[in-house]
Protein backbone atom coordinates (compact mmCIF):
# COMPACT_ATOMS: atom_id res chain seq x y z
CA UNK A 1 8.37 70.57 -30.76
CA UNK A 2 11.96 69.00 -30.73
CA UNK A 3 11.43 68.16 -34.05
CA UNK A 4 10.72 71.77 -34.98
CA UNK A 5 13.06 73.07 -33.04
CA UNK A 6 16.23 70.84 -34.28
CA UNK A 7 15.34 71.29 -38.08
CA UNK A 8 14.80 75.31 -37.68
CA UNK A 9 18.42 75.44 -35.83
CA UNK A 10 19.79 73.52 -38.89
CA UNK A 11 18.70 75.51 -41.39
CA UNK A 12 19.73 78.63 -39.42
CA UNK A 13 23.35 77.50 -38.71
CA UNK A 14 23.67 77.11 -42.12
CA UNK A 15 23.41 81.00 -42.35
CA UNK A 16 24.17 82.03 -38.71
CA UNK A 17 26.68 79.95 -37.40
CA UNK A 18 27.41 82.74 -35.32
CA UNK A 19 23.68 82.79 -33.65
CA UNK A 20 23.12 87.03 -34.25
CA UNK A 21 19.22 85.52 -34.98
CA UNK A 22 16.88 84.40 -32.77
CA UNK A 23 14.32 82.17 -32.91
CA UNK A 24 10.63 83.03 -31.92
CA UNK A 25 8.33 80.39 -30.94
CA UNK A 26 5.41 82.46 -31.37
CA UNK A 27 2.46 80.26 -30.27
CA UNK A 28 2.72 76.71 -28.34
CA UNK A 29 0.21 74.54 -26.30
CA UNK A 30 -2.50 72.24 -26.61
CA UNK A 31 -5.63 72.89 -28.47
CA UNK A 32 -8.71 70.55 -26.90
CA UNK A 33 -12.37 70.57 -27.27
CA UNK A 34 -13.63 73.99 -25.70
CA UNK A 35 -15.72 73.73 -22.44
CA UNK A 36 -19.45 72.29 -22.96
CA UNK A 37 -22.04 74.98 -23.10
CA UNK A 38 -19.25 78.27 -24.48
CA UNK A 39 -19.03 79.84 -27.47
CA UNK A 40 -16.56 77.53 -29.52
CA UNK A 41 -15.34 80.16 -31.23
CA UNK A 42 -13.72 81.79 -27.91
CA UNK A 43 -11.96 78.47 -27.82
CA UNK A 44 -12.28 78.61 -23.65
CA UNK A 45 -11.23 75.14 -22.77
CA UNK A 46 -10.24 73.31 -19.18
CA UNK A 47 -6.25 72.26 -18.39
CA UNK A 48 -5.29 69.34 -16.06
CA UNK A 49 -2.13 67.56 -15.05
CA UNK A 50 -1.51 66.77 -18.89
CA UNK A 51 -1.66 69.97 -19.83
CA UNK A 52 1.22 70.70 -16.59
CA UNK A 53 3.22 67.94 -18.26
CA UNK A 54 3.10 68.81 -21.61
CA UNK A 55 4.39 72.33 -20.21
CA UNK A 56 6.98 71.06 -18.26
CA UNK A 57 8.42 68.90 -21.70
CA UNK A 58 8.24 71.88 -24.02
CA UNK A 59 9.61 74.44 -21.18
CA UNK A 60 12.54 72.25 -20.95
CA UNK A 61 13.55 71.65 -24.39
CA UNK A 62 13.31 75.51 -24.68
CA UNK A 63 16.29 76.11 -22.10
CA UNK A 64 18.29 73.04 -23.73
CA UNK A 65 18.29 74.86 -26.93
CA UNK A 66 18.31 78.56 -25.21
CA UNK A 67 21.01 79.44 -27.61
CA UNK A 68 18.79 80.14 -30.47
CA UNK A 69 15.61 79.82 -29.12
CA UNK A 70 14.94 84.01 -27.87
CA UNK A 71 11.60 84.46 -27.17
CA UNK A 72 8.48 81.25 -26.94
CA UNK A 73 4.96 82.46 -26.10
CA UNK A 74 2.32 79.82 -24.91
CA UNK A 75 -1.10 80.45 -26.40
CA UNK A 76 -2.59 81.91 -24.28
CA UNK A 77 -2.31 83.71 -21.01
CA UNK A 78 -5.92 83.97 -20.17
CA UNK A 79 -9.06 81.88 -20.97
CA UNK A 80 -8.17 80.66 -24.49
CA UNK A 81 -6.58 77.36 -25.53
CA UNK A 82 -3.58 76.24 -22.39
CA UNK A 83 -4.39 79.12 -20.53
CA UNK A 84 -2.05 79.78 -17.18
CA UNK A 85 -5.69 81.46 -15.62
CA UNK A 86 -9.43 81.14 -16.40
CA UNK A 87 -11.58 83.95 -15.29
CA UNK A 88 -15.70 83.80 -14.72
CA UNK A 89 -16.77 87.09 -13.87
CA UNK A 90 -14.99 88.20 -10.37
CA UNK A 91 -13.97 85.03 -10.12
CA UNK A 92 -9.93 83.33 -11.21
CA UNK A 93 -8.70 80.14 -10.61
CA UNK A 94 -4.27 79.18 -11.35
CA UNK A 95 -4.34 76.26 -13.93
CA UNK A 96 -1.61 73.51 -13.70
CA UNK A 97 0.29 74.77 -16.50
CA UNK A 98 0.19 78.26 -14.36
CA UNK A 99 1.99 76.16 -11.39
CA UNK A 100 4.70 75.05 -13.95
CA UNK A 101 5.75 78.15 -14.99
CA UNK A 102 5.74 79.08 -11.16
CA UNK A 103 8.19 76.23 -10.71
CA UNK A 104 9.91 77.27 -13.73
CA UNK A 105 11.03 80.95 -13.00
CA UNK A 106 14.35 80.29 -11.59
CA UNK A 107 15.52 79.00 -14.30
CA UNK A 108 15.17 82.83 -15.79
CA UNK A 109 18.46 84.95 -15.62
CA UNK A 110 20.37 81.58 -14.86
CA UNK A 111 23.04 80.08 -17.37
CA UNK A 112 22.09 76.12 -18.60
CA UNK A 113 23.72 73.22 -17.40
CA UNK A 114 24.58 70.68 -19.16
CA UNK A 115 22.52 67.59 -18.33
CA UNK A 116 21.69 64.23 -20.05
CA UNK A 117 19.32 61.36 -18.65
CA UNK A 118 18.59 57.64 -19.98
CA UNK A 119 15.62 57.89 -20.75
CA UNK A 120 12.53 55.44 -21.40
CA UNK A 121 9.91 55.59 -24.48
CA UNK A 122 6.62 55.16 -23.19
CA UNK A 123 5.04 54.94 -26.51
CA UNK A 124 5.34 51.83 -28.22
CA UNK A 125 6.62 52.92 -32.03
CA UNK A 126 6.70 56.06 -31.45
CA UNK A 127 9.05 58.53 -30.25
CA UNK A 128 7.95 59.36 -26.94
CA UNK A 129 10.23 59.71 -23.77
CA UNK A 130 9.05 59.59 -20.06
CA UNK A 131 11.49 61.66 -18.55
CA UNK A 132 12.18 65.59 -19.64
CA UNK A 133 14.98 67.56 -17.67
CA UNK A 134 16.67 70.95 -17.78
CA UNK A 135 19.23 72.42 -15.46
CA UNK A 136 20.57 75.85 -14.92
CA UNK A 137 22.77 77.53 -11.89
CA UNK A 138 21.43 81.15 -10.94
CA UNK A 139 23.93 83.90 -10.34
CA UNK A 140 23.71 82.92 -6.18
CA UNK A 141 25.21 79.69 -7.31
CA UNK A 142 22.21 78.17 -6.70
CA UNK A 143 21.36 74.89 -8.98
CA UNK A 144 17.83 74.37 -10.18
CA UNK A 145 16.63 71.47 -11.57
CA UNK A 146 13.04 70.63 -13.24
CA UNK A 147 12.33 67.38 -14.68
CA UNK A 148 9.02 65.47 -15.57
CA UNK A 149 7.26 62.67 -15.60
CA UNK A 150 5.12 61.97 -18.80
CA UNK A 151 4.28 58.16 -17.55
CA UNK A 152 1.07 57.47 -16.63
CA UNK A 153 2.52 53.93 -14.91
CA UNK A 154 5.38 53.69 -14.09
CA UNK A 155 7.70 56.11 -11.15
CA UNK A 156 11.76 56.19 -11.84
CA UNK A 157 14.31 56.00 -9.75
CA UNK A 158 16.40 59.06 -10.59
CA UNK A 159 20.29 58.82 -9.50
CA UNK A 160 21.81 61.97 -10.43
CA UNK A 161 26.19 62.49 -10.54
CA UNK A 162 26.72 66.09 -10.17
CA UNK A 163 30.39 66.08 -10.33
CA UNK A 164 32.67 68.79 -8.80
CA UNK A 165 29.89 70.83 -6.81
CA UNK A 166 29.62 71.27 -3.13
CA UNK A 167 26.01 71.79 -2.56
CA UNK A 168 25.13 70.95 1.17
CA UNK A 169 21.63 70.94 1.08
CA UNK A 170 18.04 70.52 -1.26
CA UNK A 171 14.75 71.69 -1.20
CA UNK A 172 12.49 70.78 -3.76
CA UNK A 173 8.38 70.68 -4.78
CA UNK A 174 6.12 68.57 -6.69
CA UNK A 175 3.73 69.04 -9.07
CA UNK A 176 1.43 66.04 -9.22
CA UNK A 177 -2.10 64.42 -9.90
CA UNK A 178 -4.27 61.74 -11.52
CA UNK A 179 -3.52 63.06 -15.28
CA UNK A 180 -6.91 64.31 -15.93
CA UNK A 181 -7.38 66.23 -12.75
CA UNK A 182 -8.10 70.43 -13.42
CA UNK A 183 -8.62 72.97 -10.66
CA UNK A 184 -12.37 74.54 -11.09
CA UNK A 185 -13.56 77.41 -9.40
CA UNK A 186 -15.43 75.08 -6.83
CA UNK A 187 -11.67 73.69 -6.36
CA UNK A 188 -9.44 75.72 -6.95
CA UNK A 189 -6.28 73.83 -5.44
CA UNK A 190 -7.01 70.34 -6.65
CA UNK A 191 -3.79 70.46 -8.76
CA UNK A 192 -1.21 72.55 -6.63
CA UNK A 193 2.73 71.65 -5.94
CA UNK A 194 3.75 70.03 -2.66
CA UNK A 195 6.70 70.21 -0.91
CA UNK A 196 8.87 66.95 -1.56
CA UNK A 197 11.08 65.41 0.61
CA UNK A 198 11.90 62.34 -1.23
CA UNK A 199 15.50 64.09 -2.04
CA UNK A 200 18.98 62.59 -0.93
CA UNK A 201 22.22 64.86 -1.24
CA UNK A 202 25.01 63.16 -0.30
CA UNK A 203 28.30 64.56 -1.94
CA UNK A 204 27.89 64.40 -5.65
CA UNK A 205 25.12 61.85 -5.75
CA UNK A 206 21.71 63.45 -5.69
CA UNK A 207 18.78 60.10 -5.61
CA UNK A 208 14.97 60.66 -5.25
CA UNK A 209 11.77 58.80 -7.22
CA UNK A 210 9.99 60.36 -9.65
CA UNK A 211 6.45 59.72 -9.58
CA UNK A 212 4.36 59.42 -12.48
CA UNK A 213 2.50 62.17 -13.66
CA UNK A 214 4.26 64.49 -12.41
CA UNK A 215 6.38 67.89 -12.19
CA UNK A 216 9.15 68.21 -9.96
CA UNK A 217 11.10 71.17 -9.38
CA UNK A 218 14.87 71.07 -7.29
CA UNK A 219 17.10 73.46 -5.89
CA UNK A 220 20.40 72.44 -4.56
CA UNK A 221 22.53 75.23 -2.66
């Protein structure tokens, strides 16, 4: 998806330096092998903690390039491909990517921050990093931060400068579970965010561990 996204924005600047164009990312998600027993053609499949991560990564490069990128629609809402619900008659159960756009909302309406993290590939050869991050500041002042955790080893030490701000105090919640985890309508809440309280604020230094696996949303007021 970065890929995609840098090349289109190079090609459009070309021809739009001044950004009157948007770009539409019409369909994005992850296409598995539909759930045993349904009609493949319905393409009805489960979503885990992967699914949440892979979410959280393409969410965030979506605000860092927020400047051409206008509109990006996951496919799909309900009970097809990374759905946010699955239904079974009267029955409806929140998947984990459903819990990352929860996480993700306050980053609507709010204007990017600039952010930039060292980062670890956790691929070898390939191009692959474990952290993702985006950062935005709501019209309260507020600053919300959401950064994951594609690892499946290995927790980070985050130490965040957030030079000239005077935030006094942060909240934050987790998003977190063995990778392959789902939420079924037997258990619904197997895959849920927590509150964390792994968060230190002390004057522009902001320090807390990033588990792997996981989804982690901040807000700093």
């Amino acid at each position: 998806m970065e890929t995609l996204l840098k090349k289109h924005d190079a090609v459009m600047d070309r021809y739009d330096l001044e950004k009157k164009v948007g770009l539409v990312v019409d369909e994005w998600g992850v296409w598995t092998d539909v759930i045993e027993g349904t009609n493949p053609g319905f393409l009805y499949q489960q979503n885990s903690m992967r699914d949440a991560i892979l979410a959280s990564v393409n969410l965030n490069l979506f605000n860092e390039h927020s400047d051409r990128v206008m509109m990006a629609n996951i496919a799909q809402m309900v009970n097809v491909l990374q759905s946010v619900i699955l239904t079974e008659g009267e029955q409806m159960v929140k998947t984990p990517t459903y819990h990352v756009f929860d996480m993700y909302k306050d980053h609507m309406e709010a204007n990017l921050v600039y952010s930039h993290i060292e980062n670890k590939q956790i691929l070898e050869g390939r191009y692959l990093p474990a952290v993702s991050q985006s950062v935005s500041v709501d019209a309260d002042g507020k600053l919300h931060m959401t950064i994951s955790n594609a690892s499946l080893e290995e927790d980070f030490d985050i130490d965040c400068v957030l030079p000239r701000t005077g935030f006094k105090s942060a909240t934050a919640k987790i998003l977190t579970a063995d990778y392959d985890t789902c939420n079924t309508f037997d258990n619904p809440d197997a895959v849920e965010p927590k509150a964390f309280t792994d968060v230190k604020l002390d004057g522009e230094s902001l320090k807390f561990t990033l588990p792997k696996c996981s989804v982690l949303a901040i807000e700093l007021c």
